[in-house]
Each structure stands twice: as C-alpha cells, then as structure tokens.
PDB file of N, CA and C in Angstrom:
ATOM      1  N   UNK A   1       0.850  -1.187   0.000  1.00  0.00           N
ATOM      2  CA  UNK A   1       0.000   0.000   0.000  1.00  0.00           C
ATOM      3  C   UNK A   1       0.889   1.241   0.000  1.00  0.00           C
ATOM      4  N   UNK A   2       0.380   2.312  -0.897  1.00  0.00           N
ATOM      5  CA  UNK A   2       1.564   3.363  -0.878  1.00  0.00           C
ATOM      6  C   UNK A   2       1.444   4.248   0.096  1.00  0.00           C
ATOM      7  N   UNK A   3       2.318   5.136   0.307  1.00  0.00           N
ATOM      8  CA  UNK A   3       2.375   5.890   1.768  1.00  0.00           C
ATOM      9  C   UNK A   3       1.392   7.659   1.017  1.00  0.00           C
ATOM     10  N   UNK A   4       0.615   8.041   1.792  1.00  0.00           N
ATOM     11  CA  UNK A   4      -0.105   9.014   1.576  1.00  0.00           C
ATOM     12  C   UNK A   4       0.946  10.179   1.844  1.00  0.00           C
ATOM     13  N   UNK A   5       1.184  10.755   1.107  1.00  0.00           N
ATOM     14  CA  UNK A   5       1.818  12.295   1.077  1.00  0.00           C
ATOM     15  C   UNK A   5       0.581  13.463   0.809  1.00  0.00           C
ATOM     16  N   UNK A   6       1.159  14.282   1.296  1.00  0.00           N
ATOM     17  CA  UNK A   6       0.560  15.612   1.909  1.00  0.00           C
ATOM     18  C   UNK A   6       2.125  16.459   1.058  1.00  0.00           C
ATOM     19  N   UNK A   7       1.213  17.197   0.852  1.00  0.00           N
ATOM     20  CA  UNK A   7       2.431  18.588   0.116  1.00  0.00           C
ATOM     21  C   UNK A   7       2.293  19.775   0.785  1.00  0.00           C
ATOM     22  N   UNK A   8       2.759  20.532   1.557  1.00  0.00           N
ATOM     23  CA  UNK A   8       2.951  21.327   2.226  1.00  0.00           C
ATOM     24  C   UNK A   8       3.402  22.498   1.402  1.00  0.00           C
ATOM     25  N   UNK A   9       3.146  23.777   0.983  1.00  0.00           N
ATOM     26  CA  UNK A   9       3.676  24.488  -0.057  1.00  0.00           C
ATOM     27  C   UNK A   9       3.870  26.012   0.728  1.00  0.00           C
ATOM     28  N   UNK A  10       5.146  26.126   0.939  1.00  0.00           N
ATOM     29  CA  UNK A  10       5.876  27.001   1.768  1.00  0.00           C
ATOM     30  C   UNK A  10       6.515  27.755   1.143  1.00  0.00           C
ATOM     31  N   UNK A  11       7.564  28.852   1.910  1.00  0.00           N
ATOM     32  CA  UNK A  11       8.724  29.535   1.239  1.00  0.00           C
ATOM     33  C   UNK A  11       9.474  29.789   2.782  1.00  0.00           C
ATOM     34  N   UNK A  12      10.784  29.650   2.242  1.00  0.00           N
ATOM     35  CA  UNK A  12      11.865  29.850   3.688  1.00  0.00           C
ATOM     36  C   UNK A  12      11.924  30.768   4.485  1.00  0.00           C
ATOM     37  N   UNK A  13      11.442  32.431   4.347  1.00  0.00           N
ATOM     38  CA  UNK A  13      11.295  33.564   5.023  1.00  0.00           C
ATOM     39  C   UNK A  13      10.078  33.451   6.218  1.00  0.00           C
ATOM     40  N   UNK A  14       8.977  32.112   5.797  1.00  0.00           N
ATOM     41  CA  UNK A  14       7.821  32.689   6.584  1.00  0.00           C
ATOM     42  C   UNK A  14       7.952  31.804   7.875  1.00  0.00           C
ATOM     43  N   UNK A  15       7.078  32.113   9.118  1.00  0.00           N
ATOM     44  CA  UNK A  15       7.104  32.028   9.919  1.00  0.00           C
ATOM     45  C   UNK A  15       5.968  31.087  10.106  1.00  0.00           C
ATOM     46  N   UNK A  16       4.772  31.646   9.267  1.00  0.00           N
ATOM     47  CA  UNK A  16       3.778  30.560   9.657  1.00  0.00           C
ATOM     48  C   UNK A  16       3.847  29.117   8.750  1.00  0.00           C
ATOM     49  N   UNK A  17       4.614  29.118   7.890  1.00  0.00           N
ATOM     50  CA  UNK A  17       5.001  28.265   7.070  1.00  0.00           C
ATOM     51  C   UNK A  17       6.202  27.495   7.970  1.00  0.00           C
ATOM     52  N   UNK A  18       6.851  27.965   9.210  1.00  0.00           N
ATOM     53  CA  UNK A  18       8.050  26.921   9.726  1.00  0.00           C
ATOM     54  C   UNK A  18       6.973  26.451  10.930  1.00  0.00           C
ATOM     55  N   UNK A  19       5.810  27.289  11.052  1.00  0.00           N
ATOM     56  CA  UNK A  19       5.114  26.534  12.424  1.00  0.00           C
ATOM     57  C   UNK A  19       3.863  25.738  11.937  1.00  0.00           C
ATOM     58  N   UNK A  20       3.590  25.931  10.693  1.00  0.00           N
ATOM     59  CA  UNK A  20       2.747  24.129  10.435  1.00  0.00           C
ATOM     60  C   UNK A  20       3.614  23.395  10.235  1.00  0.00           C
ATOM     61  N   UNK A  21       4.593  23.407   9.551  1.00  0.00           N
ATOM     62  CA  UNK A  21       5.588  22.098   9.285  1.00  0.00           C
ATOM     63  C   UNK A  21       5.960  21.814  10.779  1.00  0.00           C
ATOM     64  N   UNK A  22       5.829  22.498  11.779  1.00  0.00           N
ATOM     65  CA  UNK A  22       6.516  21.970  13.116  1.00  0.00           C
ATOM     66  C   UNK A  22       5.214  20.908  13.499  1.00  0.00           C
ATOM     67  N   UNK A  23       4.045  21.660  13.765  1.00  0.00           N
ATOM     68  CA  UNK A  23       2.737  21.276  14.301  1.00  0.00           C
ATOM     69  C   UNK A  23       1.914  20.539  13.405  1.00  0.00           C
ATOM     70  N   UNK A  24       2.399  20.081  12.200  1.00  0.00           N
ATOM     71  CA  UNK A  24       1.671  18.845  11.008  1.00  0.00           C
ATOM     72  C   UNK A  24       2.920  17.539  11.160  1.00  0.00           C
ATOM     73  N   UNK A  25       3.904  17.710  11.850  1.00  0.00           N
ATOM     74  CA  UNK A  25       5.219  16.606  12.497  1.00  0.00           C
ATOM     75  C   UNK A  25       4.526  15.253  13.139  1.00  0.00           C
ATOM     76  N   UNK A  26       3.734  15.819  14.197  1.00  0.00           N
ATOM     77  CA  UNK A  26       3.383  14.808  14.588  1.00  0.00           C
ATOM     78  C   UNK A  26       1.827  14.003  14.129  1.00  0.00           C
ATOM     79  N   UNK A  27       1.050  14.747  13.706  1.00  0.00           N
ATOM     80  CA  UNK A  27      -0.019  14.315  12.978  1.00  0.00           C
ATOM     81  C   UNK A  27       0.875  13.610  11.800  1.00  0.00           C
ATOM     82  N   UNK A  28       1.613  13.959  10.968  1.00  0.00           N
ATOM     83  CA  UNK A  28       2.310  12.606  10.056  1.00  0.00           C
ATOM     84  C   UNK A  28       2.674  11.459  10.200  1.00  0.00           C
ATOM     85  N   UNK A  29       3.675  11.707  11.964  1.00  0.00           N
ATOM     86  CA  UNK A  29       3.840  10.212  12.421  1.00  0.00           C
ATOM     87  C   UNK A  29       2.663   9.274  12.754  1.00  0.00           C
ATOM     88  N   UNK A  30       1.871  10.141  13.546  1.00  0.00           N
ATOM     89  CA  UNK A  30       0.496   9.339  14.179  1.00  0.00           C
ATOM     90  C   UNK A  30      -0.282   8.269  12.993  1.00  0.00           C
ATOM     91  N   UNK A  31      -0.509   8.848  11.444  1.00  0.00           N
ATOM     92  CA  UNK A  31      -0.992   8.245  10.860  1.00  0.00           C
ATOM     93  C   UNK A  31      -0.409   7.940   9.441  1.00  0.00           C
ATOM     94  N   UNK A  32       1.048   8.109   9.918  1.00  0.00           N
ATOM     95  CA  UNK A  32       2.218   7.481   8.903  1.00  0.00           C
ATOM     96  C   UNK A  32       2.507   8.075   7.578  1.00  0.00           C
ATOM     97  N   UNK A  33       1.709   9.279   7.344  1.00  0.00           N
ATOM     98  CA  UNK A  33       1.733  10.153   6.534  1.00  0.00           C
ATOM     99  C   UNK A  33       3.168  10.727   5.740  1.00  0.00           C
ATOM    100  N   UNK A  34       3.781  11.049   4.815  1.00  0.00           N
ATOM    101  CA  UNK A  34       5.234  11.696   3.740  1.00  0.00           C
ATOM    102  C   UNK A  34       4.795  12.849   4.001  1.00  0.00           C
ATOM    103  N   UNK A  35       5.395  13.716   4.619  1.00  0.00           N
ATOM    104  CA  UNK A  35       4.906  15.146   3.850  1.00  0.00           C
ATOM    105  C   UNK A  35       6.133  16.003   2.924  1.00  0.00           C
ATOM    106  N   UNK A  36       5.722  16.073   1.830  1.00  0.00           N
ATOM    107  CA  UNK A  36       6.426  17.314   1.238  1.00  0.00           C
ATOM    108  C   UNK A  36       6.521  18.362   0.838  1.00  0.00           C
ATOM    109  N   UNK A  37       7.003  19.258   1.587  1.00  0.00           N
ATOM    110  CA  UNK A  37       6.973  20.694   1.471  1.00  0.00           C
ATOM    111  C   UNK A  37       8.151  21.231  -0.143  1.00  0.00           C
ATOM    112  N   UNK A  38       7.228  21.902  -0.533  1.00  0.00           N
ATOM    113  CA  UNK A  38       7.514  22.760  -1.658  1.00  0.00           C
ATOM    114  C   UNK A  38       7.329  24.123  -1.976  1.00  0.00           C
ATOM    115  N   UNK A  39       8.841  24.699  -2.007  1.00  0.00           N
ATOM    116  CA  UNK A  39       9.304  26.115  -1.883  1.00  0.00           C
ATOM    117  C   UNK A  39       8.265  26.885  -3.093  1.00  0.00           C
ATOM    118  N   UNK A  40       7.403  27.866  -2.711  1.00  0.00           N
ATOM    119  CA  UNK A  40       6.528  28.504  -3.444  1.00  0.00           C
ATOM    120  C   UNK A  40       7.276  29.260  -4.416  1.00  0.00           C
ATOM    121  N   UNK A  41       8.187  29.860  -3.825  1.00  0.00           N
ATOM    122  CA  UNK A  41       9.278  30.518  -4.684  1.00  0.00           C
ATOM    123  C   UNK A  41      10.029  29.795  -5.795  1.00  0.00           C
ATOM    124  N   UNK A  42      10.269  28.753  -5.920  1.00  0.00           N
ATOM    125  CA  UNK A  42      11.013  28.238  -6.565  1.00  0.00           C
ATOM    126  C   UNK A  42      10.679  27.758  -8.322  1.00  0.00           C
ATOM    127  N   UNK A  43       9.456  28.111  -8.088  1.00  0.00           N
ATOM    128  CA  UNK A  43       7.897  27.190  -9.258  1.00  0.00           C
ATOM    129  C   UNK A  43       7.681  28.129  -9.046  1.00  0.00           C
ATOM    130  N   UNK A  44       7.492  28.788 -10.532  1.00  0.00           N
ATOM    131  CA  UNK A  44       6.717  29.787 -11.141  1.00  0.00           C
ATOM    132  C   UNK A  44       5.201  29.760 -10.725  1.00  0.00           C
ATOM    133  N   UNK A  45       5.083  28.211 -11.179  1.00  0.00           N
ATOM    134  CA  UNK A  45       3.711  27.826 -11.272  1.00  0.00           C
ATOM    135  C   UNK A  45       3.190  27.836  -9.791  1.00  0.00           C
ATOM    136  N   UNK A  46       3.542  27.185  -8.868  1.00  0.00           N
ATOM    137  CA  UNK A  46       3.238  27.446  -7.676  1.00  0.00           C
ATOM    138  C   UNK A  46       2.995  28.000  -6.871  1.00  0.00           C
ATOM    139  N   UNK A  47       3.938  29.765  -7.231  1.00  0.00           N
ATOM    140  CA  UNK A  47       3.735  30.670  -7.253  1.00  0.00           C
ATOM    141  C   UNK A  47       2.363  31.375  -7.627  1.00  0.00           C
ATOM    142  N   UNK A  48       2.066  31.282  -8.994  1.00  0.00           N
ATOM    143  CA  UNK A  48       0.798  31.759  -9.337  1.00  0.00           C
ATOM    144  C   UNK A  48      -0.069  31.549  -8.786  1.00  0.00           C
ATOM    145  N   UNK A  49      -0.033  30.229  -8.013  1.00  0.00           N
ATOM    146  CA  UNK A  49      -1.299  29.640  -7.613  1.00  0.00           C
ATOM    147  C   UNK A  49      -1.724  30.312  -6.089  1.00  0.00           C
ATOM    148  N   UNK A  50       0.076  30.038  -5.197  1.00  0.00           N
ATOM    149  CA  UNK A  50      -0.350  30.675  -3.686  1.00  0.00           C
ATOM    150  C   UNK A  50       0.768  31.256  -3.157  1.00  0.00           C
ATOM    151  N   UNK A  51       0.561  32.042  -4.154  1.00  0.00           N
ATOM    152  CA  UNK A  51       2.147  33.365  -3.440  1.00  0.00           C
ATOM    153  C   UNK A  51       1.741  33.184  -2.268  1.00  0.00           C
ATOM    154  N   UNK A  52       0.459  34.206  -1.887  1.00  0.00           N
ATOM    155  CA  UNK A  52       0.399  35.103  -1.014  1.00  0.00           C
ATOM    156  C   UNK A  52      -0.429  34.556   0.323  1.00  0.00           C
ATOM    157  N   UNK A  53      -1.062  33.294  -0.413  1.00  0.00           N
ATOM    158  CA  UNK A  53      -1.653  31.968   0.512  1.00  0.00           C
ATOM    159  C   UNK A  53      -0.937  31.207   1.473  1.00  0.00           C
ATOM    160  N   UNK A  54       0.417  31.440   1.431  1.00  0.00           N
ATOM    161  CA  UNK A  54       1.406  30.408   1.802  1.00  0.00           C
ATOM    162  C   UNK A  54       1.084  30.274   3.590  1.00  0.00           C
ATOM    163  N   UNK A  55       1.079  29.394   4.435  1.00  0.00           N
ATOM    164  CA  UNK A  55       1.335  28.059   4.042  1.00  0.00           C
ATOM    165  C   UNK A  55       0.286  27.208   3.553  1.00  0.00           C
ATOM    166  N   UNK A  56       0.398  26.574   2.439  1.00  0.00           N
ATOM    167  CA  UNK A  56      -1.086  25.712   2.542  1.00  0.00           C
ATOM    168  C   UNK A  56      -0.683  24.314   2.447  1.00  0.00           C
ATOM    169  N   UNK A  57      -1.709  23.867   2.534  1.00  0.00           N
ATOM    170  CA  UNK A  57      -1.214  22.087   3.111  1.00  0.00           C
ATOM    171  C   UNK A  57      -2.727  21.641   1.763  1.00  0.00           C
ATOM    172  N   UNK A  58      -1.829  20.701   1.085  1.00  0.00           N
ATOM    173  CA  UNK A  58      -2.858  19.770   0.211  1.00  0.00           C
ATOM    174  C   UNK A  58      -2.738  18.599   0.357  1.00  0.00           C
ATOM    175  N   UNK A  59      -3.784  17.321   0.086  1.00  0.00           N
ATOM    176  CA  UNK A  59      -3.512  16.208  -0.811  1.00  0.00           C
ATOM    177  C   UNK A  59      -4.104  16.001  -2.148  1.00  0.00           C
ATOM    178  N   UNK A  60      -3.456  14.990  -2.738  1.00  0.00           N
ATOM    179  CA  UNK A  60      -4.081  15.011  -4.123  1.00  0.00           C
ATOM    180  C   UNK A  60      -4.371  16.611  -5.123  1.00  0.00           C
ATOM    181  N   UNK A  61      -4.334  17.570  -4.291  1.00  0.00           N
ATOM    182  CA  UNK A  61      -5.234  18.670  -5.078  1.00  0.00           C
ATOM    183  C   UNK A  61      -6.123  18.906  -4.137  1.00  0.00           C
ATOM    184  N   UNK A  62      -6.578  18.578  -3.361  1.00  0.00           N
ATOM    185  CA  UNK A  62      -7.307  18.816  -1.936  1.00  0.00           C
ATOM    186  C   UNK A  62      -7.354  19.777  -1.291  1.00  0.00           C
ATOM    187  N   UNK A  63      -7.136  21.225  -0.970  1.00  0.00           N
ATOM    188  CA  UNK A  63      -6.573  22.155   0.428  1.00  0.00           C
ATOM    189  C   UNK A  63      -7.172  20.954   0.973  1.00  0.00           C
ATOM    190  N   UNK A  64      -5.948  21.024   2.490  1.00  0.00           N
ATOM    191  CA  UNK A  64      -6.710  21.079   3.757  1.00  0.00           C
ATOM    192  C   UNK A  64      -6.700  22.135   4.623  1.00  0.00           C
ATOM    193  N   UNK A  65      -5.894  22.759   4.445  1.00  0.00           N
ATOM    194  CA  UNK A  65      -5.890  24.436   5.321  1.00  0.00           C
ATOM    195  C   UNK A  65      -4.964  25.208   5.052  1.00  0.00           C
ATOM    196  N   UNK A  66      -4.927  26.695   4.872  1.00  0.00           N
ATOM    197  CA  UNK A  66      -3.589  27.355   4.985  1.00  0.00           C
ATOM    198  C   UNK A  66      -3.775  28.448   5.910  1.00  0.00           C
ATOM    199  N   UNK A  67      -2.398  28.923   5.992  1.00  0.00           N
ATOM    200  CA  UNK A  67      -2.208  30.230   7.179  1.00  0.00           C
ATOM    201  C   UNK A  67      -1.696  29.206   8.343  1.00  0.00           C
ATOM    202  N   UNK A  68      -2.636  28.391   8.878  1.00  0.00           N
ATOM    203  CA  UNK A  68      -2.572  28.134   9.894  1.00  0.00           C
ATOM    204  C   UNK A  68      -3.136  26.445   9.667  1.00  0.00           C
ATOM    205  N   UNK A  69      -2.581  25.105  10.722  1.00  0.00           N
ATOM    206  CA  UNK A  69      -3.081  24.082  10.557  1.00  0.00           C
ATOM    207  C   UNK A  69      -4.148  24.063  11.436  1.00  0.00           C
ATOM    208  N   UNK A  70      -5.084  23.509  10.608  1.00  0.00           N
ATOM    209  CA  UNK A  70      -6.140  23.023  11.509  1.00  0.00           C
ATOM    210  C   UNK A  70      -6.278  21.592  12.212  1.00  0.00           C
ATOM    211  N   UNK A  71      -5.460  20.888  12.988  1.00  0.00           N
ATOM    212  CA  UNK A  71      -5.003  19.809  13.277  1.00  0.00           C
ATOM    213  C   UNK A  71      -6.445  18.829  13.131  1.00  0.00           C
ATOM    214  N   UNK A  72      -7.635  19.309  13.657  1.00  0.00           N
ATOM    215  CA  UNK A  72      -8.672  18.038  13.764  1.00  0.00           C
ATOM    216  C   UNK A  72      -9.472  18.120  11.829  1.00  0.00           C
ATOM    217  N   UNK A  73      -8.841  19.313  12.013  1.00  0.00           N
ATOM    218  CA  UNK A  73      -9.571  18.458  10.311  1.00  0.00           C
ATOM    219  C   UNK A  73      -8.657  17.801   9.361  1.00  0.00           C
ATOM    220  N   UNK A  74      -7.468  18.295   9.841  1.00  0.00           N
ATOM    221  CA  UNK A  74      -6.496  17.442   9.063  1.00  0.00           C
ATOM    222  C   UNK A  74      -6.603  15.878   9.218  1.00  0.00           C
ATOM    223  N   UNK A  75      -7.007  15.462  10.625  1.00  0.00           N
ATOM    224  CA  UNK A  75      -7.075  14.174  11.455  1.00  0.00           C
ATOM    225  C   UNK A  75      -8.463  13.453  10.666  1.00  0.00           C
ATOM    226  N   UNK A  76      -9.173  14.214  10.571  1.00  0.00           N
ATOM    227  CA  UNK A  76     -10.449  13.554  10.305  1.00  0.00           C
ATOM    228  C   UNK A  76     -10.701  12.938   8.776  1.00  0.00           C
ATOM    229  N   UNK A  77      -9.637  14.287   8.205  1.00  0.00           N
ATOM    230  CA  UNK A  77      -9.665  14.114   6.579  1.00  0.00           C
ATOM    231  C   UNK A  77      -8.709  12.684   6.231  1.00  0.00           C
ATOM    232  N   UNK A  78      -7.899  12.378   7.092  1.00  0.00           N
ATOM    233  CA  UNK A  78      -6.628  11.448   7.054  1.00  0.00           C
ATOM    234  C   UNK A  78      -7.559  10.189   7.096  1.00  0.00           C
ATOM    235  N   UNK A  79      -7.715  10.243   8.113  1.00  0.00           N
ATOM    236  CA  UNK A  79      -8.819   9.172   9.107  1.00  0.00           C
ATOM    237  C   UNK A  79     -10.115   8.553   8.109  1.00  0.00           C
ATOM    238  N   UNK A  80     -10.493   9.914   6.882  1.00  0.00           N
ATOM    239  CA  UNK A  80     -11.658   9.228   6.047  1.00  0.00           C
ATOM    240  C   UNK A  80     -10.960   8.998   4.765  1.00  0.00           C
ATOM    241  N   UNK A  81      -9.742   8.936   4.947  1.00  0.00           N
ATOM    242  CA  UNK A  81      -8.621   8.386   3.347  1.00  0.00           C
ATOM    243  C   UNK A  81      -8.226   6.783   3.719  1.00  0.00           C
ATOM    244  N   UNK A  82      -8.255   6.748   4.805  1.00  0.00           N
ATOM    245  CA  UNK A  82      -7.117   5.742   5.392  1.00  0.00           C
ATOM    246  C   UNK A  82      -8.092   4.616   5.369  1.00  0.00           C
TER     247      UNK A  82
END
C-alpha cells in the first residue's frame, strides 16, 4: 500500500510556514503520513497559484488548510482516506 503524502507548499522567510511544518510533524507520524513541502518561490507555477496563501497544506489537489493548521480536520480528513 503506498504511503499518503501531503504537500505542504511554503517559502523559507515565513514564519507561519516553519510553524505548520513543526505542528503537522506529529499528525504525520500518528498516521504514517510523507509530507512534502515545496518552496513557493522556486515554481513559477506554484507561485501563481499561492504566493500570497502560503502556508497551505494539500492532498491530491485537496486544500486542507492554509495560514494556519487546523489539526482536527487534518485528522479527520486522514482518518476518512485511510
């Protein structure tokens, strides 16, 4: 079974972008989750999409939240994939 990744789409200056990646850490281990974070800056395209949105957390194409994590919906959304 493949491992569910979550893409995290950040840039290195922000602050609320280093404190979901801190506080989405352990919600990954709990339900075994990859996450990969991808520098907004770096992708044009990515850019276009959420300069100014940053941090946002997807799967598949999904939001599950940005600015800020919402830990129980992240849990719940995991929980109805899994």
């Amino acid at each position: 079974m493949p491992v569910t990744k979550l893409r995290l789409i950040s840039r290195s200056y922000c602050h609320l972008c280093a404190e979901m990646e801190a506080a989405l850490a352990p919600i990954a281990t709990e339900f075994g989750v990859a996450v990969e974070v991808l520098d907004v800056d770096s992708d044009p395209a990515l850019g276009a999409l959420y300069d100014e949105l940053v941090p946002v957390l997807l799967h598949d194409g999904v939001e599950l939240c940005h600015y800020f994590l919402e830990a129980e919906r992240v849990r719940e959304y995991l929980r109805g994939i899994g």
